[in-house]
Protein backbone atom coordinates (compact mmCIF):
# COMPACT_ATOMS: atom_id res chain seq x y z
CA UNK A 1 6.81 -10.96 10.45
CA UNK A 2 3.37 -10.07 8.88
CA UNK A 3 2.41 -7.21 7.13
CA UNK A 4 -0.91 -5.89 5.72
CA UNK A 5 -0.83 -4.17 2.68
CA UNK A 6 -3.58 -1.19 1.87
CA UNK A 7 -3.69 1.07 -1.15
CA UNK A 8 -5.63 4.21 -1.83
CA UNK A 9 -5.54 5.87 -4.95
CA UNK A 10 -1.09 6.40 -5.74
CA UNK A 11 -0.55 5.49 -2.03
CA UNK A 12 0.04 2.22 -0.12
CA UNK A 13 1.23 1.63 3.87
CA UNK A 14 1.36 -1.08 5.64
CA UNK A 15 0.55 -2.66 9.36
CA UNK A 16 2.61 -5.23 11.07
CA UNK A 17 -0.34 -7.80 11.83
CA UNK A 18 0.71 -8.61 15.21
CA UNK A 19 0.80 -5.50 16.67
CA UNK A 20 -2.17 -5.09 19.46
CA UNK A 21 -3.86 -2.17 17.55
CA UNK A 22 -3.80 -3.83 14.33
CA UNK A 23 -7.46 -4.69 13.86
CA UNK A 24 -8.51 -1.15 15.04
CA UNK A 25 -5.70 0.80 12.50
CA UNK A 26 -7.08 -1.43 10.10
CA UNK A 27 -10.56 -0.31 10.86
CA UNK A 28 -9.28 3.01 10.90
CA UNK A 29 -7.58 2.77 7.28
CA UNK A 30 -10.53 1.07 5.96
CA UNK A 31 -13.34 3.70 7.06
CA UNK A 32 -11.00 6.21 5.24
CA UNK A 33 -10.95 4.89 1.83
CA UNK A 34 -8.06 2.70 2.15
CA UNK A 35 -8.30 -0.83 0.71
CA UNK A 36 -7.18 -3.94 1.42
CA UNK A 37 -4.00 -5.56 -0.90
CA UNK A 38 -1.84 -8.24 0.59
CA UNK A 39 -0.26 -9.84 2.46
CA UNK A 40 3.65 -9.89 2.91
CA UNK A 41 5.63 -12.54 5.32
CA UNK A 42 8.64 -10.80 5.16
CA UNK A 43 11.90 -10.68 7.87
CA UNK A 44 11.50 -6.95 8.08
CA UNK A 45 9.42 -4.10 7.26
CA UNK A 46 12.38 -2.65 4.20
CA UNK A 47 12.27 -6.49 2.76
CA UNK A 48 8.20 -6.43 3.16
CA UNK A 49 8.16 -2.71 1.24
CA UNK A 50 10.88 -4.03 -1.58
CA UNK A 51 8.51 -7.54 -2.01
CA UNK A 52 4.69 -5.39 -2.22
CA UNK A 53 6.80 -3.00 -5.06
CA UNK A 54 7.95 -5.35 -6.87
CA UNK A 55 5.36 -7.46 -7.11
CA UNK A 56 3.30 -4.37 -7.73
CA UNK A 57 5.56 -2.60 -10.51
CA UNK A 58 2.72 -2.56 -13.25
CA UNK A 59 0.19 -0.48 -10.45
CA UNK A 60 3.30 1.76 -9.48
CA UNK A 61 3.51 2.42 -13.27
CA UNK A 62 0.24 2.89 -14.06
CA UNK A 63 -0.52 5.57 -11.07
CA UNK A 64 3.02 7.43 -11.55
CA UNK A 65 1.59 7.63 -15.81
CA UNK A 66 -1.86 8.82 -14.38
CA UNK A 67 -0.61 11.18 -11.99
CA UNK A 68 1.67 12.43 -15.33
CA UNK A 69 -1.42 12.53 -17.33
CA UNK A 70 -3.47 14.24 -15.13
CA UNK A 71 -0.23 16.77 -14.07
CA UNK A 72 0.03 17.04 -18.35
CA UNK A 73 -3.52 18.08 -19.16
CA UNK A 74 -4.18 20.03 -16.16
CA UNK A 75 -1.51 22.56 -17.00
């Protein structure tokens, strides 16, 4: 299996690329700020998930210490 990776802002999701509404979620995603990240051959959607996080640990970090900053300050 195939899965597209987007990100916006903390957030990611993903789309299995061989569903038949793929391109138009995609679209979808895109026009709403999401962007493009990678892709993830993976044997099931939990194994795709635990491959994008760890391969993305240092972005996790760095939005959970901005989302702590920003929670911090604006208090």
């Amino acid at each position: 299996m195939e899965f597209q990776f987007l990100r916006k802002d903390k957030a990611y999701t993903y789309l299995d690329m061989h569903a038949a509404s793929f391109e138009e979620e995609k679209a979808q995603l895109q026009s709403q700020g999401w962007e493009l990240a990678e892709v993830i051959e993976a044997a099931s959607k939990k194994a795709a998930i635990e491959q994008y996080q760890s391969r993305n640990t240092n972005f996790v970090a760095r939005a959970a210490a901005v989302g702590a900053a920003i929670g911090f300050f604006g208090s």
